[in-house]
PDB file of N, CA and C in Angstrom:
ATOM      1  N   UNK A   1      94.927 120.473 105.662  1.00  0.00           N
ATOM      2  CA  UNK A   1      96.146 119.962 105.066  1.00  0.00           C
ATOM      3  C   UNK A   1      96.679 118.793 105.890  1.00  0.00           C
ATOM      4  N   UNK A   2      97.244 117.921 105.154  1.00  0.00           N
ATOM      5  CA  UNK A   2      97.732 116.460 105.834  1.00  0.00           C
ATOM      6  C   UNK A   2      99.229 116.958 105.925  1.00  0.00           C
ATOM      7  N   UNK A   3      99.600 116.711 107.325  1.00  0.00           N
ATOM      8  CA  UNK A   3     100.944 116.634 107.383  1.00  0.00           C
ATOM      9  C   UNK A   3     102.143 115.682 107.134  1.00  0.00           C
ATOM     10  N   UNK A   4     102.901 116.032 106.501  1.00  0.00           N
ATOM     11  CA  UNK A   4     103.910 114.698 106.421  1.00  0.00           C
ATOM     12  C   UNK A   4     105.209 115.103 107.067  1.00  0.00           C
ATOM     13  N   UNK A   5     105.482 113.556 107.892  1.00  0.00           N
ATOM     14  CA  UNK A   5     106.336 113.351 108.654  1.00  0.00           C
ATOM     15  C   UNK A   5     106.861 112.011 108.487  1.00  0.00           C
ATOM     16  N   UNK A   6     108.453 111.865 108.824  1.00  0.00           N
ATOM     17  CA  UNK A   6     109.000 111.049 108.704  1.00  0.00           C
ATOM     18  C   UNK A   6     108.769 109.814 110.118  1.00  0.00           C
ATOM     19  N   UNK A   7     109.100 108.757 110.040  1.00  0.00           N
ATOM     20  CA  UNK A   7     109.320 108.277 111.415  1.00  0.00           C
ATOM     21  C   UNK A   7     110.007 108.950 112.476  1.00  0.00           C
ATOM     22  N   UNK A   8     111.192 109.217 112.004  1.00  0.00           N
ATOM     23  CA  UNK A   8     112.058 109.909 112.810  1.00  0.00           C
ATOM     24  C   UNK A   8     111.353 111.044 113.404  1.00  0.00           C
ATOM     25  N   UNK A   9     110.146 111.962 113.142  1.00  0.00           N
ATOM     26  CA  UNK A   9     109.607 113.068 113.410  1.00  0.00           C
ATOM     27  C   UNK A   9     108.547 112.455 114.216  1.00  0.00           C
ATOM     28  N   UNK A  10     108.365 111.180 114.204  1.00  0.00           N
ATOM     29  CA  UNK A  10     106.954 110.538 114.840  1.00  0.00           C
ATOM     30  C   UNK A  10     106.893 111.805 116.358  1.00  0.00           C
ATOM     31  N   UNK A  11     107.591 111.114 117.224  1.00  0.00           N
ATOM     32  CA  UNK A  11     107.700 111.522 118.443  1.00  0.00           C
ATOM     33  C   UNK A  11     107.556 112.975 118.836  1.00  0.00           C
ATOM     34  N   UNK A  12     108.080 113.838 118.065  1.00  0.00           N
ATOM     35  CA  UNK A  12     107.444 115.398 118.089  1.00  0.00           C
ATOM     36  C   UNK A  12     106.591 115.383 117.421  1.00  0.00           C
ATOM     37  N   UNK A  13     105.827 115.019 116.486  1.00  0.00           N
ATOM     38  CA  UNK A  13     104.478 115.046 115.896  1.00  0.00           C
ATOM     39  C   UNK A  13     103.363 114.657 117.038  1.00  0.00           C
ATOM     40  N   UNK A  14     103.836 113.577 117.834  1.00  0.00           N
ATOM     41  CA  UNK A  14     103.143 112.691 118.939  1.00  0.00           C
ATOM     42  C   UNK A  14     103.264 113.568 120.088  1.00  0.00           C
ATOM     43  N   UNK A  15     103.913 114.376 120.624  1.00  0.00           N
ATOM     44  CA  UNK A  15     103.856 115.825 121.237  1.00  0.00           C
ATOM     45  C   UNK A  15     103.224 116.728 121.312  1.00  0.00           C
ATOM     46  N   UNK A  16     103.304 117.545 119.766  1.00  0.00           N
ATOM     47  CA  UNK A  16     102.621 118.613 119.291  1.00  0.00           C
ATOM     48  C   UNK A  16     100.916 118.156 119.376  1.00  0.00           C
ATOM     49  N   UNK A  17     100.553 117.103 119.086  1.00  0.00           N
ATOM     50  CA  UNK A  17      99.233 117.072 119.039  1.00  0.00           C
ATOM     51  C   UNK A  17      98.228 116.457 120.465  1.00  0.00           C
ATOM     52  N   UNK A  18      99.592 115.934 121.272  1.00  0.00           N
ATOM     53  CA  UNK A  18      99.181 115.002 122.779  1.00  0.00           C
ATOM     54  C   UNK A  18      97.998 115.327 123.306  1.00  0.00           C
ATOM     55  N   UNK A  19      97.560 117.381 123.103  1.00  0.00           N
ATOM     56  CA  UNK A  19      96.706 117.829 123.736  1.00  0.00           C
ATOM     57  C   UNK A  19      95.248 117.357 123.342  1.00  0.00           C
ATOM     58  N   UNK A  20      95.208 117.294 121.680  1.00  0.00           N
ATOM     59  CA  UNK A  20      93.934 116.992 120.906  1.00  0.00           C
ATOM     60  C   UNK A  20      93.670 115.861 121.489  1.00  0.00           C
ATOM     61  N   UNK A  21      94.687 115.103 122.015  1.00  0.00           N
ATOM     62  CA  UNK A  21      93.330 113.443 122.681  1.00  0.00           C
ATOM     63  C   UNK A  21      94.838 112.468 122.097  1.00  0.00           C
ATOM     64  N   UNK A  22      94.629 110.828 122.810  1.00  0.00           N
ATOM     65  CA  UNK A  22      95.372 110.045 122.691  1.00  0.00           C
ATOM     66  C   UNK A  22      95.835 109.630 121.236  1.00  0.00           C
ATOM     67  N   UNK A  23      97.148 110.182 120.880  1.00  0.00           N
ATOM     68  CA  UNK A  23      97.390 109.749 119.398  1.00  0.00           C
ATOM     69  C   UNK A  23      97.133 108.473 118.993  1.00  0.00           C
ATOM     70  N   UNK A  24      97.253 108.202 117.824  1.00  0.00           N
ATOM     71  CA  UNK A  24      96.678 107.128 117.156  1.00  0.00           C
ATOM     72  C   UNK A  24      97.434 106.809 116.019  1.00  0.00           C
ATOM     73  N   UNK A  25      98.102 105.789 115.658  1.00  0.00           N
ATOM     74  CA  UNK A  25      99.181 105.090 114.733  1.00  0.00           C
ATOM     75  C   UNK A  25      98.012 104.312 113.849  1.00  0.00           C
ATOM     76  N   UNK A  26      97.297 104.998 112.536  1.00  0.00           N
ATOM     77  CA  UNK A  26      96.597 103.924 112.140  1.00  0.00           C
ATOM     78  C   UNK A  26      97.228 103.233 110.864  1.00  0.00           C
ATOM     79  N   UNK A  27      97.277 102.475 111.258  1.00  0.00           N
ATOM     80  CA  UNK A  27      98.229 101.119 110.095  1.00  0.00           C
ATOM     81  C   UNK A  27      97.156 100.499 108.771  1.00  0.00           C
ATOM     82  N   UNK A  28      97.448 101.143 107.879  1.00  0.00           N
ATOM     83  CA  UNK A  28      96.316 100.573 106.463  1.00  0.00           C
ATOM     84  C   UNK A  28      96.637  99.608 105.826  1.00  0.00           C
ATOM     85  N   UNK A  29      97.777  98.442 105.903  1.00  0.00           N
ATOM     86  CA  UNK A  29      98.161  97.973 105.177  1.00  0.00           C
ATOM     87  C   UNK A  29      97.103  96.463 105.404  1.00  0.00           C
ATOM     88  N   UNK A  30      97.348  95.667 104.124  1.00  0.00           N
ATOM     89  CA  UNK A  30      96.694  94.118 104.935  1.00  0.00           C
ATOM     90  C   UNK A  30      97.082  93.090 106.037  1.00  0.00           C
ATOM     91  N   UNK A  31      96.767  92.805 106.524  1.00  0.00           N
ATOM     92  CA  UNK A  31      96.745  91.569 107.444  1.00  0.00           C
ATOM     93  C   UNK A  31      98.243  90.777 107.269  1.00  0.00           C
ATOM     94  N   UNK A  32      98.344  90.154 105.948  1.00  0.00           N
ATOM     95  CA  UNK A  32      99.536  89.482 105.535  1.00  0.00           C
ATOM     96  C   UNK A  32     100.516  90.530 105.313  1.00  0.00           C
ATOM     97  N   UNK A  33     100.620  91.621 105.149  1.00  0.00           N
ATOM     98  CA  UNK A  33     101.775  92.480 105.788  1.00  0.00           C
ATOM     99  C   UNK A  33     101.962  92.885 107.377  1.00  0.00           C
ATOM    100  N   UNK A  34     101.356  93.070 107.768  1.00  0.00           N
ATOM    101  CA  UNK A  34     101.067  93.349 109.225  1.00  0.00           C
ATOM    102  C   UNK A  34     102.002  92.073 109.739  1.00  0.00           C
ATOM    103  N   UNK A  35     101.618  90.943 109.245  1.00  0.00           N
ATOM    104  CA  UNK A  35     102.292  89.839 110.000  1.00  0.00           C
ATOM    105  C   UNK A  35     103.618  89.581 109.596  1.00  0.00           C
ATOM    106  N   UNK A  36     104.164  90.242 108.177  1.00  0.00           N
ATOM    107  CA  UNK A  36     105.196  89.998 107.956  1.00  0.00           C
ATOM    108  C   UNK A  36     106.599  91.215 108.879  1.00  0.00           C
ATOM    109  N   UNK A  37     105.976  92.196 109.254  1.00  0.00           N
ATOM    110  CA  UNK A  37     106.454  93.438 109.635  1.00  0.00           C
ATOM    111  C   UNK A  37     105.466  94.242 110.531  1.00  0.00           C
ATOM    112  N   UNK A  38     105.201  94.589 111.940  1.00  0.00           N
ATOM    113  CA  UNK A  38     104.447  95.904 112.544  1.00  0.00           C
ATOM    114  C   UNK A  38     105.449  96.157 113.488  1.00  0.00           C
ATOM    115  N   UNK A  39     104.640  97.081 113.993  1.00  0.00           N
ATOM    116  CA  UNK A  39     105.543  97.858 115.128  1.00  0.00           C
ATOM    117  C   UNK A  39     104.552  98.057 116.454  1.00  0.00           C
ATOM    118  N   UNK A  40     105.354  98.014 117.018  1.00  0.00           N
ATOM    119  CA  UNK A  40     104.733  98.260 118.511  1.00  0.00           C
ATOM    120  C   UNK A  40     104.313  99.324 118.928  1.00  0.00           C
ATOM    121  N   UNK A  41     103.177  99.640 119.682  1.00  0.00           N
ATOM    122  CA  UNK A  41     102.726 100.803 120.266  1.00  0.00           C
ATOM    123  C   UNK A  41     103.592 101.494 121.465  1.00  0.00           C
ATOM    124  N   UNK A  42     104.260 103.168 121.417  1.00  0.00           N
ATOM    125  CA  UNK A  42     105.391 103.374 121.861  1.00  0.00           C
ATOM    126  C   UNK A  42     104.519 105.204 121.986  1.00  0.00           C
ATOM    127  N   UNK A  43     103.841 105.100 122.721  1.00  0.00           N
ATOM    128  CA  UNK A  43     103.513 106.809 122.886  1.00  0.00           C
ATOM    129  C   UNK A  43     101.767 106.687 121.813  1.00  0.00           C
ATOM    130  N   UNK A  44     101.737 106.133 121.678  1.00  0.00           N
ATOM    131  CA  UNK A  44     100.301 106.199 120.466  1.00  0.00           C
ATOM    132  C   UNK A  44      99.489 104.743 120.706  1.00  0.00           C
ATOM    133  N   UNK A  45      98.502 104.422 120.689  1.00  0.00           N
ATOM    134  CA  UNK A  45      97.641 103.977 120.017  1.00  0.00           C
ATOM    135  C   UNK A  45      97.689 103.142 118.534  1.00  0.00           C
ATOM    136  N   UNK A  46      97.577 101.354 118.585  1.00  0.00           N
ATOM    137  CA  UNK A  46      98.129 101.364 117.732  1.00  0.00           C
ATOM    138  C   UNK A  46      96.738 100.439 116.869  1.00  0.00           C
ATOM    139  N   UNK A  47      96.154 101.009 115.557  1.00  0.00           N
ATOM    140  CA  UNK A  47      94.902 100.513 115.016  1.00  0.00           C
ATOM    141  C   UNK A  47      95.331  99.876 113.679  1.00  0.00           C
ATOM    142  N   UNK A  48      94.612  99.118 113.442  1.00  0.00           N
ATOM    143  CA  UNK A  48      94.547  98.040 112.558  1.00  0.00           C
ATOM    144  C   UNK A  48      93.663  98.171 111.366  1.00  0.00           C
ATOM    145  N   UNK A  49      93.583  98.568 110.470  1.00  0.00           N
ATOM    146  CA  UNK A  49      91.982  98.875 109.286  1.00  0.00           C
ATOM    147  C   UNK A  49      93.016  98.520 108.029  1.00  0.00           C
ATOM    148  N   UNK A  50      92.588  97.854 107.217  1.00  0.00           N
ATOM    149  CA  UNK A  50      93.218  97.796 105.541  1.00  0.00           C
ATOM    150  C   UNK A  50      92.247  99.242 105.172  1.00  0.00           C
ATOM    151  N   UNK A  51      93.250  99.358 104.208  1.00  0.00           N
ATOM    152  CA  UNK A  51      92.685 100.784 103.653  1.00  0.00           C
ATOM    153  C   UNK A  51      91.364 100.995 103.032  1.00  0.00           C
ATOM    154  N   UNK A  52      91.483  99.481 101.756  1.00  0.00           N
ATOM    155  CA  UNK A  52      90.067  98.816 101.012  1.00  0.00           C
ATOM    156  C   UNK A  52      88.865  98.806 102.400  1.00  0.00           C
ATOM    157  N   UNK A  53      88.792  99.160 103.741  1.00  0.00           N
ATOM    158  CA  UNK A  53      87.797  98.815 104.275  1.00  0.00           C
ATOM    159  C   UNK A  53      87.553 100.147 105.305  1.00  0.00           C
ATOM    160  N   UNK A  54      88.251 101.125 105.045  1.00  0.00           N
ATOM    161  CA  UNK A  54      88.381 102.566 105.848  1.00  0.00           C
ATOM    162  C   UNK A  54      86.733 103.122 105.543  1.00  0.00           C
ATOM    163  N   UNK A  55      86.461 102.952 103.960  1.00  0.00           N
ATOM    164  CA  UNK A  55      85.215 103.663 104.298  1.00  0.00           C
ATOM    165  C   UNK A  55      84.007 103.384 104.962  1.00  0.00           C
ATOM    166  N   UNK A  56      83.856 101.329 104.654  1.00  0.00           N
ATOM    167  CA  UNK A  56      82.774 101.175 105.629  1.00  0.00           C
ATOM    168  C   UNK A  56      83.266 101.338 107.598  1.00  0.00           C
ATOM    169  N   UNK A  57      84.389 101.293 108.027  1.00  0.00           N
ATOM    170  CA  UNK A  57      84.400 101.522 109.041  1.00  0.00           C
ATOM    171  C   UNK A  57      85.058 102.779 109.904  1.00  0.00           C
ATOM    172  N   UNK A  58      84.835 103.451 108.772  1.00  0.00           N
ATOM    173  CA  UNK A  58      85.564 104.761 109.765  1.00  0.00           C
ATOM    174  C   UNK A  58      85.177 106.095 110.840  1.00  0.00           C
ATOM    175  N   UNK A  59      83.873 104.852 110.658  1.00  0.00           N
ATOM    176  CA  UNK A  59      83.004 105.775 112.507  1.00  0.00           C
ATOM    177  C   UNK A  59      83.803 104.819 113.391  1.00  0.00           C
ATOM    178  N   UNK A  60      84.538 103.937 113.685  1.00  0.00           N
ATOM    179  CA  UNK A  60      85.564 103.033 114.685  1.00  0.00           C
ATOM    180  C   UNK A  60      86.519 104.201 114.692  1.00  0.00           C
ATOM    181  N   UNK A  61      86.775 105.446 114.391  1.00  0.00           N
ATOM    182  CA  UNK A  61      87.876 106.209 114.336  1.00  0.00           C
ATOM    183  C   UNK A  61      87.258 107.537 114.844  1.00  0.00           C
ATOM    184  N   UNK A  62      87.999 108.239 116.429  1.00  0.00           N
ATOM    185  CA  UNK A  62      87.392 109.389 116.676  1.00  0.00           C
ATOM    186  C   UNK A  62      87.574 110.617 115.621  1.00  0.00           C
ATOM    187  N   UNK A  63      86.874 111.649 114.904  1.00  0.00           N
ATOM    188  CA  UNK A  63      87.727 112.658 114.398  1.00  0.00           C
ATOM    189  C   UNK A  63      88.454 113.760 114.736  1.00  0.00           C
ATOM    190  N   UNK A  64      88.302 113.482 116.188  1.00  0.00           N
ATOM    191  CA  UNK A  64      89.328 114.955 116.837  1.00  0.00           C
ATOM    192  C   UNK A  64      90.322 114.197 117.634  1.00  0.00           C
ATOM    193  N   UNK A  65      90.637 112.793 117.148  1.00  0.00           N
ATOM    194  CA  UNK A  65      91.677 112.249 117.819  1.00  0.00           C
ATOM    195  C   UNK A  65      92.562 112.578 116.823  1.00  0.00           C
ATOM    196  N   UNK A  66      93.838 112.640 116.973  1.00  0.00           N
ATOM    197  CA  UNK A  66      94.905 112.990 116.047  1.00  0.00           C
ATOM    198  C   UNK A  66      95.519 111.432 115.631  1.00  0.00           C
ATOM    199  N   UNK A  67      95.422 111.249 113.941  1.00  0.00           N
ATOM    200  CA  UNK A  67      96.275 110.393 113.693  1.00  0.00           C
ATOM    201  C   UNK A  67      97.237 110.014 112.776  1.00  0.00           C
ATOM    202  N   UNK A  68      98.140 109.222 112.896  1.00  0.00           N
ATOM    203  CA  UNK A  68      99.286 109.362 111.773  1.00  0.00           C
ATOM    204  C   UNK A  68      99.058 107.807 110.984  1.00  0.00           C
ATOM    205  N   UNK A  69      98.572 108.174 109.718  1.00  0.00           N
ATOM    206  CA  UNK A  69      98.754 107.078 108.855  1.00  0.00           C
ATOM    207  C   UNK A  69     100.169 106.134 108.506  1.00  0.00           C
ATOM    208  N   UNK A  70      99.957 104.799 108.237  1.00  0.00           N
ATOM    209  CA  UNK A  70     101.113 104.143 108.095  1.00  0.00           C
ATOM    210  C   UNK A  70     100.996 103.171 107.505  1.00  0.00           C
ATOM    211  N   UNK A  71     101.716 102.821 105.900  1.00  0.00           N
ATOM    212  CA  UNK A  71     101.252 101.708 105.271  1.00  0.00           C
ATOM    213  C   UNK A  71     102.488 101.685 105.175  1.00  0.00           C
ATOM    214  N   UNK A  72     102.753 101.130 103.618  1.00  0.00           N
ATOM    215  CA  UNK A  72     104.099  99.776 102.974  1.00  0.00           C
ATOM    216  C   UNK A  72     105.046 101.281 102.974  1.00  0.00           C
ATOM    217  N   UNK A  73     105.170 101.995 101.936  1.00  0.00           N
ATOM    218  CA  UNK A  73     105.929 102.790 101.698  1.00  0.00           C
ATOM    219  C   UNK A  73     105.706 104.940 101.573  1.00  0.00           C
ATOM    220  N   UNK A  74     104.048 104.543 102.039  1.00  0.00           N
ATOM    221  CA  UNK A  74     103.523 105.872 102.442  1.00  0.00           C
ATOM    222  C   UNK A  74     102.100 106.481 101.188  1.00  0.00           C
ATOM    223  N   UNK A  75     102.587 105.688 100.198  1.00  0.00           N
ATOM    224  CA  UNK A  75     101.055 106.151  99.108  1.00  0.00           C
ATOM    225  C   UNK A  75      99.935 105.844  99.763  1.00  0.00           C
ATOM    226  N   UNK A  76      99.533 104.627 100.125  1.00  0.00           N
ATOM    227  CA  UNK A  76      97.920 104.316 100.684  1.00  0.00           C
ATOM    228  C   UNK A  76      98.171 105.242 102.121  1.00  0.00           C
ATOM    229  N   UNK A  77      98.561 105.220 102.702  1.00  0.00           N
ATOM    230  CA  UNK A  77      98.310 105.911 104.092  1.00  0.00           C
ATOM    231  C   UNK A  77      98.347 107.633 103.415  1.00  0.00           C
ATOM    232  N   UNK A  78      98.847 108.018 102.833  1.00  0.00           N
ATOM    233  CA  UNK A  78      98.618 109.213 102.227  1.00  0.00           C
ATOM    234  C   UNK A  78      96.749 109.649 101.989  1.00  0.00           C
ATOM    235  N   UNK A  79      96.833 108.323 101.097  1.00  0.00           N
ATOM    236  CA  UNK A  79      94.902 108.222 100.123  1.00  0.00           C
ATOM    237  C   UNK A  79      94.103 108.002 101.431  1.00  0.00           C
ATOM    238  N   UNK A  80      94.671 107.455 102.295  1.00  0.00           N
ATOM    239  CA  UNK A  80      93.577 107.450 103.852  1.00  0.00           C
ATOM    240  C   UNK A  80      93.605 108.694 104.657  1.00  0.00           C
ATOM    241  N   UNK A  81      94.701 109.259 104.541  1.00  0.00           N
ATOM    242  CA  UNK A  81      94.964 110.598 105.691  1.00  0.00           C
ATOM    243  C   UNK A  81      94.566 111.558 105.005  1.00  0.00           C
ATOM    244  N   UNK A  82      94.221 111.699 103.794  1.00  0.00           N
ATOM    245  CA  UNK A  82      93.051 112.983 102.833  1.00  0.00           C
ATOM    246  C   UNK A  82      91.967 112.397 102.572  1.00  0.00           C
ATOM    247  N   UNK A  83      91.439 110.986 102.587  1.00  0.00           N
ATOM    248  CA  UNK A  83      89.801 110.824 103.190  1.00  0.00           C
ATOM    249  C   UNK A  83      89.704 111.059 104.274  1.00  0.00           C
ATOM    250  N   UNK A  84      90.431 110.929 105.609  1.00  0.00           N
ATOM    251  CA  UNK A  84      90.166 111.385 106.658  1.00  0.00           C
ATOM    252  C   UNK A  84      90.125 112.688 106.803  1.00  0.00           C
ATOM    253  N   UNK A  85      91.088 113.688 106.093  1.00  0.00           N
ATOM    254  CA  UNK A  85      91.152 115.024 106.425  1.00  0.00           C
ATOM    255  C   UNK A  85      89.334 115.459 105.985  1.00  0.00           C
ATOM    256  N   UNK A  86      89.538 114.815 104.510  1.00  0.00           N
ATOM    257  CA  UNK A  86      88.038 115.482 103.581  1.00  0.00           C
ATOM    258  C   UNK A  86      86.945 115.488 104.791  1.00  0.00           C
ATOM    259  N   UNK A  87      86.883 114.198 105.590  1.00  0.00           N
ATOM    260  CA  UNK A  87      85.112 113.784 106.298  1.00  0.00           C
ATOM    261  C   UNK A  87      85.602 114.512 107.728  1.00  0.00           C
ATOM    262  N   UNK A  88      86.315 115.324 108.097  1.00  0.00           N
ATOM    263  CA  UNK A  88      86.421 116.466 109.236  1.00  0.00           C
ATOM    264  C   UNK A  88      87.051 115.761 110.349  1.00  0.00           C
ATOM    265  N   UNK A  89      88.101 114.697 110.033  1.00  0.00           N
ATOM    266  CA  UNK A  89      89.362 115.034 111.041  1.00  0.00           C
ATOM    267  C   UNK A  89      90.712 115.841 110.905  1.00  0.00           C
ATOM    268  N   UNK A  90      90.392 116.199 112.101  1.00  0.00           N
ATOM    269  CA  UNK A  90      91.349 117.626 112.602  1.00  0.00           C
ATOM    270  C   UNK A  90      92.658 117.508 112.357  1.00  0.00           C
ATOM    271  N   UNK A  91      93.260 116.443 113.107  1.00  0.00           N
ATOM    272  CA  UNK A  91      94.841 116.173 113.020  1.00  0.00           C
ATOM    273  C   UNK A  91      95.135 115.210 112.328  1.00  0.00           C
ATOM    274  N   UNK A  92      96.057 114.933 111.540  1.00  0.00           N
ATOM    275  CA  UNK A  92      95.934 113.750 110.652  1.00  0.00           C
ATOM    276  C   UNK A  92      97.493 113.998 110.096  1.00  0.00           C
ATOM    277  N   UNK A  93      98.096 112.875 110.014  1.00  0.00           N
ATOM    278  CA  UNK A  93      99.777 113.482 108.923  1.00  0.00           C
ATOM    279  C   UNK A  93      99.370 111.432 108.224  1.00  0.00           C
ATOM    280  N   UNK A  94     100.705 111.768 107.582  1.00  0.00           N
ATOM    281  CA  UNK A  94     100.856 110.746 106.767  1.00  0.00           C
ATOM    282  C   UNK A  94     102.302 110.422 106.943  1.00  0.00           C
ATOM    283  N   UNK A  95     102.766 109.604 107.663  1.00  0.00           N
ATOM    284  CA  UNK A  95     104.303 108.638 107.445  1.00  0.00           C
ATOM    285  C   UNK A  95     104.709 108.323 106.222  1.00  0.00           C
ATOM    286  N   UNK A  96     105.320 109.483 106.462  1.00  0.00           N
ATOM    287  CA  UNK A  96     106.537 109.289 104.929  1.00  0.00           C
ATOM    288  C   UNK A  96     107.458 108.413 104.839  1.00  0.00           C
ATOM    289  N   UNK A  97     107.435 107.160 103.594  1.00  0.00           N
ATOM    290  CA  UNK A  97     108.097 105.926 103.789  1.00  0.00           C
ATOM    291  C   UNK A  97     107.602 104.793 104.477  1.00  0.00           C
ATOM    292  N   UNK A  98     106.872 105.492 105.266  1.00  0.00           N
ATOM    293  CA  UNK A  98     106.081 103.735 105.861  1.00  0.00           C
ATOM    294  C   UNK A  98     106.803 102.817 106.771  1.00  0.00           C
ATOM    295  N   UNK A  99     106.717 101.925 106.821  1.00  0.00           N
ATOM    296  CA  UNK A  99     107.277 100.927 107.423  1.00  0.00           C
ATOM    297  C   UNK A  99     108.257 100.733 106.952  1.00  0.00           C
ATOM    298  N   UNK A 100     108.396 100.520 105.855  1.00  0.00           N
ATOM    299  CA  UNK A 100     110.386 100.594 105.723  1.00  0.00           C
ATOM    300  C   UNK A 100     111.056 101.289 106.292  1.00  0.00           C
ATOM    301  N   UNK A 101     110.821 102.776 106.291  1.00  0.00           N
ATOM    302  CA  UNK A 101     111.311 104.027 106.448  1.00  0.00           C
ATOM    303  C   UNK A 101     111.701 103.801 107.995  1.00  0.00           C
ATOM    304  N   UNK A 102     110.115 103.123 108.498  1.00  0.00           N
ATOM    305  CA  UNK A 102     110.232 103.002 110.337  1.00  0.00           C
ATOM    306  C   UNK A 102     111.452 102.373 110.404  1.00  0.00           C
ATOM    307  N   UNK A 103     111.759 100.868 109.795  1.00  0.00           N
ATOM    308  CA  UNK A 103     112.477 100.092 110.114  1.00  0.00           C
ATOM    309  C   UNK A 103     113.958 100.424 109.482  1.00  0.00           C
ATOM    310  N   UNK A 104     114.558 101.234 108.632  1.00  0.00           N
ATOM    311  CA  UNK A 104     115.685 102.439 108.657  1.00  0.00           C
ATOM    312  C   UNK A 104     116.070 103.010 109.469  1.00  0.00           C
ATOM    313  N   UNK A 105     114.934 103.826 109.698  1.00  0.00           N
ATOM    314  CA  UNK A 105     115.287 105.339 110.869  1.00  0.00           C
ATOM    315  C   UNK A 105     114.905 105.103 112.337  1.00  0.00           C
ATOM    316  N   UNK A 106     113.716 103.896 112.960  1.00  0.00           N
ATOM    317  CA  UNK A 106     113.739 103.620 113.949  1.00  0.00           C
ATOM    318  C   UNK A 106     113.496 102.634 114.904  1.00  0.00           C
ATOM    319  N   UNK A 107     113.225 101.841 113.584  1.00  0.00           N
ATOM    320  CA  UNK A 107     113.740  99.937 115.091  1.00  0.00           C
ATOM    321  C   UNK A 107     113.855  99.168 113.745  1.00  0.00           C
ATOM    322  N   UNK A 108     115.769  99.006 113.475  1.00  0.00           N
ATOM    323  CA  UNK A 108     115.955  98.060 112.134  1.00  0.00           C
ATOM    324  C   UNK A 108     115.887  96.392 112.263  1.00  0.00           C
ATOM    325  N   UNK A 109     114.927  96.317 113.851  1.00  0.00           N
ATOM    326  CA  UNK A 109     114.903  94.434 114.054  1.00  0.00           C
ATOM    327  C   UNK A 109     113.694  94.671 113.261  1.00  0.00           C
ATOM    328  N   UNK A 110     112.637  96.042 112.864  1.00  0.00           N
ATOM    329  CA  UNK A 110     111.227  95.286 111.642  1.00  0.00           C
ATOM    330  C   UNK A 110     112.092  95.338 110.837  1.00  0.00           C
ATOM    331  N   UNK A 111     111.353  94.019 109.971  1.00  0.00           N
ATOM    332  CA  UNK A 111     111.882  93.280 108.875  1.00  0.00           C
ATOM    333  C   UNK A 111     111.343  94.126 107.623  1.00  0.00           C
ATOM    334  N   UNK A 112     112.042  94.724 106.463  1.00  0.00           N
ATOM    335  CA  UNK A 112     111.784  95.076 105.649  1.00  0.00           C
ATOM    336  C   UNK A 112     111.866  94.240 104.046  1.00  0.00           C
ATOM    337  N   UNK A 113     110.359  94.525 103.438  1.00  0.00           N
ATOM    338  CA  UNK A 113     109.708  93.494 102.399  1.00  0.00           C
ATOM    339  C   UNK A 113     109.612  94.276 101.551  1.00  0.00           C
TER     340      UNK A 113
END
């Protein structure tokens, strides 16, 4: 099961799993969002993949590293964090809201699009 968590929950999510191996913030969105809005690495690991390209590269991704998906508003990082769950990674949630949500509930200098 994929967990969902808000931003605001990042940081105890990033806790609870510290033991499984260095968390991992993986960001699915494209390039030209990324540049319009990201966030900084703050306790996690912070990876870069558009979603359209997760399947050819997702041996670049450990599966017993724990990670929390993060796109525009939380659907594609959802559709990535249950292909990841399906091919046998362990820890996995999905950021509910996304980057907006981040830039609401926890650093309102990202710019929301």
């Amino acid at each position: 099961m994929v967990a969902n968590i808000r931003p605001m929950q990042l940081a105890d999510w990033l806790e609870s799993v510290r033991g499984h191996g260095n968390p991992v913030v993986l960001d699915v969105r494209e390039p030209s969002e990324i540049a319009v809005a990201s966030i900084k690495p703050n306790g996690f690991e912070l990876i870069t993949i558009p979603m359209g390209v997760i399947p050819p590269r997702v041996s670049e991704l450990d599966p017993s590293q724990p990670i929390a998906c993060l796109c525009h508003h939380g659907g594609r990082s959802m559709q990535v964090a249950t292909f990841l769950k399906a091919r046998g990674f362990n820890h996995v949630a999905n950021i509910v809201g996304g980057i907006n949500a981040w830039s609401s509930e926890l650093d309102p200098s990202i710019r929301r699009y």
